[in-house]
N, C-alpha and C. Protein backbone atom coordinates (compact mmCIF):
# COMPACT_ATOMS: atom_id res chain seq x y z
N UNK A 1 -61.73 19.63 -45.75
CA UNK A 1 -61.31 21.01 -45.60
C UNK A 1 -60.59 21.45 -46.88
N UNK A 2 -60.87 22.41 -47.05
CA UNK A 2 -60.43 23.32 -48.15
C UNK A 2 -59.08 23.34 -48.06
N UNK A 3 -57.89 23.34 -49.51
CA UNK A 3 -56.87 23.95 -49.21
C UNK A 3 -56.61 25.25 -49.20
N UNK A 4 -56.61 26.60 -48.43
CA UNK A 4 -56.50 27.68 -48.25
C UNK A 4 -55.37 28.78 -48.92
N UNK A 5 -54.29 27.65 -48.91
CA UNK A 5 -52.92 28.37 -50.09
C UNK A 5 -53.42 28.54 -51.36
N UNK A 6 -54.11 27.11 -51.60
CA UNK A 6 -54.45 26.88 -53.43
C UNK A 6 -55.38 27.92 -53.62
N UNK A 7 -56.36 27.97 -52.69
CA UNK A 7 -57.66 29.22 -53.05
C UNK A 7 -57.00 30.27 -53.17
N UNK A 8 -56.39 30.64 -51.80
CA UNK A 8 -55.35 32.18 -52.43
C UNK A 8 -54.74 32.83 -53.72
N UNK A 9 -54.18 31.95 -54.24
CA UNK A 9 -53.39 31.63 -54.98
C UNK A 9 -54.21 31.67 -56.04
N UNK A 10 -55.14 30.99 -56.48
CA UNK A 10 -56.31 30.95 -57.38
C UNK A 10 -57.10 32.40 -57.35
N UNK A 11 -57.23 33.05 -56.53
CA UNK A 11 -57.81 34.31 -56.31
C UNK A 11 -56.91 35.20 -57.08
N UNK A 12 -55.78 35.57 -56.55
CA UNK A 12 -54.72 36.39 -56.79
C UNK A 12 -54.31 36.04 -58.07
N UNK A 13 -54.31 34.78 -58.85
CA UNK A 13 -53.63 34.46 -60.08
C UNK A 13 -54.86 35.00 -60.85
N UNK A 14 -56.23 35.04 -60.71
CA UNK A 14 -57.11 35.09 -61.23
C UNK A 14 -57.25 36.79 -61.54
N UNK A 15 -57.16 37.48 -60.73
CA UNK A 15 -57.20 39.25 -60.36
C UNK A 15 -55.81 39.30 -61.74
N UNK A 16 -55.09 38.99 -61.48
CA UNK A 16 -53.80 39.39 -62.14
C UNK A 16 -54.42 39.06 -63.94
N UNK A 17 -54.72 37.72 -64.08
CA UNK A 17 -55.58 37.47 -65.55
C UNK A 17 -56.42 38.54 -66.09
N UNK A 18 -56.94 38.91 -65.06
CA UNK A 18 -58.24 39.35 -65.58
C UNK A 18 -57.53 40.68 -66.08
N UNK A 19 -56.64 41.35 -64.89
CA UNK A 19 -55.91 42.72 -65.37
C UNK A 19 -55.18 42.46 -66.63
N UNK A 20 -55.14 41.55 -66.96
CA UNK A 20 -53.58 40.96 -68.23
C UNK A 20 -54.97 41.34 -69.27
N UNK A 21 -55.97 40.70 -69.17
CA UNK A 21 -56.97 40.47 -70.44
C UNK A 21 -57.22 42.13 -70.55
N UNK A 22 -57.94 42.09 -69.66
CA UNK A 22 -58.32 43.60 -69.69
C UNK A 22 -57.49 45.09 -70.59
N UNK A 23 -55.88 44.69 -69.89
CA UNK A 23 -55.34 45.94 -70.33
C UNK A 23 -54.78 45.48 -71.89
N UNK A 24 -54.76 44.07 -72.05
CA UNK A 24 -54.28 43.52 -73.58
C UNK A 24 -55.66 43.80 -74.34
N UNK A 25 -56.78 44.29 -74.30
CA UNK A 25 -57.43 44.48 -75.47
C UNK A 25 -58.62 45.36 -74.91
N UNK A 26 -58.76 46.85 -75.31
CA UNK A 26 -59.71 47.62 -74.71
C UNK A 26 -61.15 47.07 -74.84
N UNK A 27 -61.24 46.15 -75.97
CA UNK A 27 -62.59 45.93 -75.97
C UNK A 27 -62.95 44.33 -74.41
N UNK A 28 -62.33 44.73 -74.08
CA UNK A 28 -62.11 43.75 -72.69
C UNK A 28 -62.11 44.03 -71.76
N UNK A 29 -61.87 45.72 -71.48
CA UNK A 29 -61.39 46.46 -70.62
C UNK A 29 -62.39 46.63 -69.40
N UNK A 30 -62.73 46.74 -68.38
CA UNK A 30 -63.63 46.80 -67.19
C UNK A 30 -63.09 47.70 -66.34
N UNK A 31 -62.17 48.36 -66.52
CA UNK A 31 -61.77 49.03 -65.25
C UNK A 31 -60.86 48.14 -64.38
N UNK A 32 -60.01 48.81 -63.41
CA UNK A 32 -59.31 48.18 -62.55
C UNK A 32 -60.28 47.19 -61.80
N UNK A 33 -61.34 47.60 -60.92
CA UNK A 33 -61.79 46.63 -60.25
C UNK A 33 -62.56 45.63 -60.86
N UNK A 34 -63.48 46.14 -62.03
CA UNK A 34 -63.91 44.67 -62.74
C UNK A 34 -63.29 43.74 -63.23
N UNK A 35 -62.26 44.68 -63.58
CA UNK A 35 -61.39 43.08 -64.19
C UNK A 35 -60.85 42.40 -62.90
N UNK A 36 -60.56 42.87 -61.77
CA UNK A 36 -60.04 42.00 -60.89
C UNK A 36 -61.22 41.05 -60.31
N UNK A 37 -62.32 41.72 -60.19
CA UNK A 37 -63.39 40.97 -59.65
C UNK A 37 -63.76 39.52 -60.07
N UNK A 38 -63.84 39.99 -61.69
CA UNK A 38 -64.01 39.13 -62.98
C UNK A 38 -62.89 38.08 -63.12
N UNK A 39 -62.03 38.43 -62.52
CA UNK A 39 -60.96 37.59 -62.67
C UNK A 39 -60.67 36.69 -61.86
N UNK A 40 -60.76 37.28 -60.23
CA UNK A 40 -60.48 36.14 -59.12
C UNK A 40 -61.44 35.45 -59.08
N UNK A 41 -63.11 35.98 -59.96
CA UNK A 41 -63.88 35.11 -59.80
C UNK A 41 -63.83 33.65 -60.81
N UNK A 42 -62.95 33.87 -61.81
CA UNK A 42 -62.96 32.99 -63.03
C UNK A 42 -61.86 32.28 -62.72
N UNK A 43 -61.03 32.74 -61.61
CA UNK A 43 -59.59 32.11 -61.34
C UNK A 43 -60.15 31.29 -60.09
N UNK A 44 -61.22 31.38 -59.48
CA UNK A 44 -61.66 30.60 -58.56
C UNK A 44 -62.00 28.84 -59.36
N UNK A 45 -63.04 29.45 -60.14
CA UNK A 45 -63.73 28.57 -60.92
C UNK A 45 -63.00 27.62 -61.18
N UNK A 46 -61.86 28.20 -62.70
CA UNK A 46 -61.15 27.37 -63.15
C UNK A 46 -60.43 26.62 -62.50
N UNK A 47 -59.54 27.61 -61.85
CA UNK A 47 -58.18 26.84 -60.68
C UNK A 47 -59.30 25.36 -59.83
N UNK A 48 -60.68 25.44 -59.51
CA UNK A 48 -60.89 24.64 -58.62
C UNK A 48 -61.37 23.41 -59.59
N UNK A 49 -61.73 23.82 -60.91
CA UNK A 49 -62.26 22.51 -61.43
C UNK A 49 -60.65 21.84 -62.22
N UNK A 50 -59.31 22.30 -62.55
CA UNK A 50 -58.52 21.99 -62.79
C UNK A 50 -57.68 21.05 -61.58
N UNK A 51 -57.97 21.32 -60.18
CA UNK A 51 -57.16 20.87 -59.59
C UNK A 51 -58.40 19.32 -59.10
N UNK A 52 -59.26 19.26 -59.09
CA UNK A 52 -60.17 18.22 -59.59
C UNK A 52 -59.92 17.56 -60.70
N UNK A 53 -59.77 18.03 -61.80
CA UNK A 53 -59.10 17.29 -63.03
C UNK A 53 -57.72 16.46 -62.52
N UNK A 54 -56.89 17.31 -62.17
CA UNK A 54 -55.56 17.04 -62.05
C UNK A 54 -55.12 16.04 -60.54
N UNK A 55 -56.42 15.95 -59.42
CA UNK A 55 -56.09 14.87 -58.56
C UNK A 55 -55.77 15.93 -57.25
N UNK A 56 -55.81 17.25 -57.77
CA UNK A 56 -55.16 18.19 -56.43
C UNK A 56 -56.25 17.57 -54.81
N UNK A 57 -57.51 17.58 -55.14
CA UNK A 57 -58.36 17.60 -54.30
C UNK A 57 -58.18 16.05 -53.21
N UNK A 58 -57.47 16.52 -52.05
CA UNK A 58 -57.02 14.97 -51.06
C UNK A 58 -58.30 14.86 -50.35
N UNK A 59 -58.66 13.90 -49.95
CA UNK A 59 -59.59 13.71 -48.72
C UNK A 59 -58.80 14.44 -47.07
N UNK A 60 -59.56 14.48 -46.19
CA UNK A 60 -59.27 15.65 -45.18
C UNK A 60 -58.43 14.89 -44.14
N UNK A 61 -58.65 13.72 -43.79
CA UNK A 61 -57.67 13.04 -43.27
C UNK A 61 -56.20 12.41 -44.04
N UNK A 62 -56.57 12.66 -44.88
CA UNK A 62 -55.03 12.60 -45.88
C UNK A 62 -54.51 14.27 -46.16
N UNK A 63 -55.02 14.80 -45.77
CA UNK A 63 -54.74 16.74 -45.73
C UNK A 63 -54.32 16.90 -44.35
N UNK A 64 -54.46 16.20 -43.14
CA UNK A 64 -54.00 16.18 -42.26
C UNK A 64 -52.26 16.26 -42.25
N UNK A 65 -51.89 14.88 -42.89
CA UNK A 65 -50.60 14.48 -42.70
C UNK A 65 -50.27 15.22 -44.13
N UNK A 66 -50.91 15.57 -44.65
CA UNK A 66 -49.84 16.59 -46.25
C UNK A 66 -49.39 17.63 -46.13
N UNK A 67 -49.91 18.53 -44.76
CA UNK A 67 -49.31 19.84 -44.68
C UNK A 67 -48.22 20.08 -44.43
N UNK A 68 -47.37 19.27 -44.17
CA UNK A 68 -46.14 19.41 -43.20
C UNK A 68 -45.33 20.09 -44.21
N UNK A 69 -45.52 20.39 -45.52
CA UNK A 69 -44.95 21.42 -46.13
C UNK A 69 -46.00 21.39 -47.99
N UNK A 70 -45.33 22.65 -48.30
CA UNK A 70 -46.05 23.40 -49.54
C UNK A 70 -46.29 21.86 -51.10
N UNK A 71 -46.98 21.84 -50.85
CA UNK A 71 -46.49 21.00 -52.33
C UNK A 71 -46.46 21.72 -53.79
N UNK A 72 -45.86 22.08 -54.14
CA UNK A 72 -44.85 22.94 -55.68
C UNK A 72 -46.19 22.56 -56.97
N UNK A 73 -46.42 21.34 -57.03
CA UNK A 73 -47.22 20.70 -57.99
C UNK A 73 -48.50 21.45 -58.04
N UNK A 74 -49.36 21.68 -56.65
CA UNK A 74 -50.77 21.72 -56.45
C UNK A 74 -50.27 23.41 -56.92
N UNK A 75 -49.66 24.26 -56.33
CA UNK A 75 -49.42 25.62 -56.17
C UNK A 75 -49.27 26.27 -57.65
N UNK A 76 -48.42 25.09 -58.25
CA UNK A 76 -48.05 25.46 -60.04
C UNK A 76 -50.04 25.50 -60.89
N UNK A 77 -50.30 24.22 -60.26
CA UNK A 77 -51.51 23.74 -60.83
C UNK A 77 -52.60 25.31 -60.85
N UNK A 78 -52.59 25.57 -59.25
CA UNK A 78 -53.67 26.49 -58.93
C UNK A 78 -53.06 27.89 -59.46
N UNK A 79 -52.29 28.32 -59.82
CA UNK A 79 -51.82 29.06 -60.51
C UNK A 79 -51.79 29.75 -61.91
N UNK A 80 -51.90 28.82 -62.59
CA UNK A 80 -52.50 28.60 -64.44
C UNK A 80 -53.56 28.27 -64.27
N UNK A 81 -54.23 27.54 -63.30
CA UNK A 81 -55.68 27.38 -63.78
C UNK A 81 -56.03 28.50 -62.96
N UNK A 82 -55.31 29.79 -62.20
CA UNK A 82 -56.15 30.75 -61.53
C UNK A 82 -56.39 32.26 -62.92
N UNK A 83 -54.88 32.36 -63.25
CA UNK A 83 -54.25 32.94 -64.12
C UNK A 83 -55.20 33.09 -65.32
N UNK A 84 -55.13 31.85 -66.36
CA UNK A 84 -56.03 31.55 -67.41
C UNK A 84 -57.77 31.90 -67.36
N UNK A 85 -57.89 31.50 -66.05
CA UNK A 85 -59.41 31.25 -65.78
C UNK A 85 -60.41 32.98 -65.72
N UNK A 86 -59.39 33.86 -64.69
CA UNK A 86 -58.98 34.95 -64.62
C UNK A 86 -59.63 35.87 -66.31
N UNK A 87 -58.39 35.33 -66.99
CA UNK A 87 -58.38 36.23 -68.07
C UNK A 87 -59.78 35.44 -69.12
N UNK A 88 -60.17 34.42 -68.86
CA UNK A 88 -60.81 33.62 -69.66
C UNK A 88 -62.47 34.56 -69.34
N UNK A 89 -62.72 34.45 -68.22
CA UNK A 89 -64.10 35.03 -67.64
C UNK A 89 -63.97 36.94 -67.84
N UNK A 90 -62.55 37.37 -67.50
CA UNK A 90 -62.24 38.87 -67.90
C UNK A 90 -63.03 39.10 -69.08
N UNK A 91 -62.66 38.26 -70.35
CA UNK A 91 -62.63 38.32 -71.51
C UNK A 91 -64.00 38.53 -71.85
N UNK A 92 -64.60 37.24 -71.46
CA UNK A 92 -66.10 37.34 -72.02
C UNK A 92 -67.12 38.23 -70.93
N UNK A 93 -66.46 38.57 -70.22
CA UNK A 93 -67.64 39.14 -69.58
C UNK A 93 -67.23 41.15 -70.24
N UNK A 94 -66.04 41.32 -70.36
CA UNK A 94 -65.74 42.45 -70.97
C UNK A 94 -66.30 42.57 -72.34
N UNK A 95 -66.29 41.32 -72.86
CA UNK A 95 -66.76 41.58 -74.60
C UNK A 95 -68.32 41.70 -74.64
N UNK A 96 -68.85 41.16 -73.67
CA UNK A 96 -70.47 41.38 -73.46
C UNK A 96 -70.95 42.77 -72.88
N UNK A 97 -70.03 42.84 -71.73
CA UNK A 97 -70.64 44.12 -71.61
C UNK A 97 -69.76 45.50 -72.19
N UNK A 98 -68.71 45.52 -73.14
CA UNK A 98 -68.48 46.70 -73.67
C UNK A 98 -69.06 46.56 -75.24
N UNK A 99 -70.49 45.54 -75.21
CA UNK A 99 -70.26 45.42 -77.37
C UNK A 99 -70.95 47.12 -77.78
């Protein structure tokens, strides 16, 4: 099972990137909703192959007994890799389609 905080979190960090890229350089720019689109979609991406890098991903019977509260680590993790990923996919998909 999926962790559902980290995806959130990865979504929302990702929307926020994409708006950061977007409004930091017009040739990036998409509009409010593309860049968010562009963003939670790149904040998906990244955040999920970072927290794979980083060990976030438990098996589901060990996700059982981990919920019993937030872990700070996975949340920081999915966060910068939602954030970055966000503005990373904003970027190039703005520079392609505004050349």
């Amino acid at each position: 099972m999926m962790d559902i905080v980290g995806l959130i979190v990865q979504l929302v960090a990702g929307a926020i990137g994409g708006n950061v890229a977007g409004k930091a350089n017009s040739k990036f720019d998409m509009g409010g909703a593309g860049n968010s689109i562009t963003g939670a979609i790149g904040g998906l991406i990244l955040g999920q192959i970072l927290e794979r890098v980083t060990g976030g991903a438990i098996p589901a019977d060990a996700a059982a007994t981990a919920t019993q509260g937030l872990d700070i680590a996975g949340i920081l993790t999915s966060l910068i890799g939602g954030g970055a990923g966000g503005a990373v996919l904003s970027g190039i998909v703005g520079m392609l389609k505004n050349r």
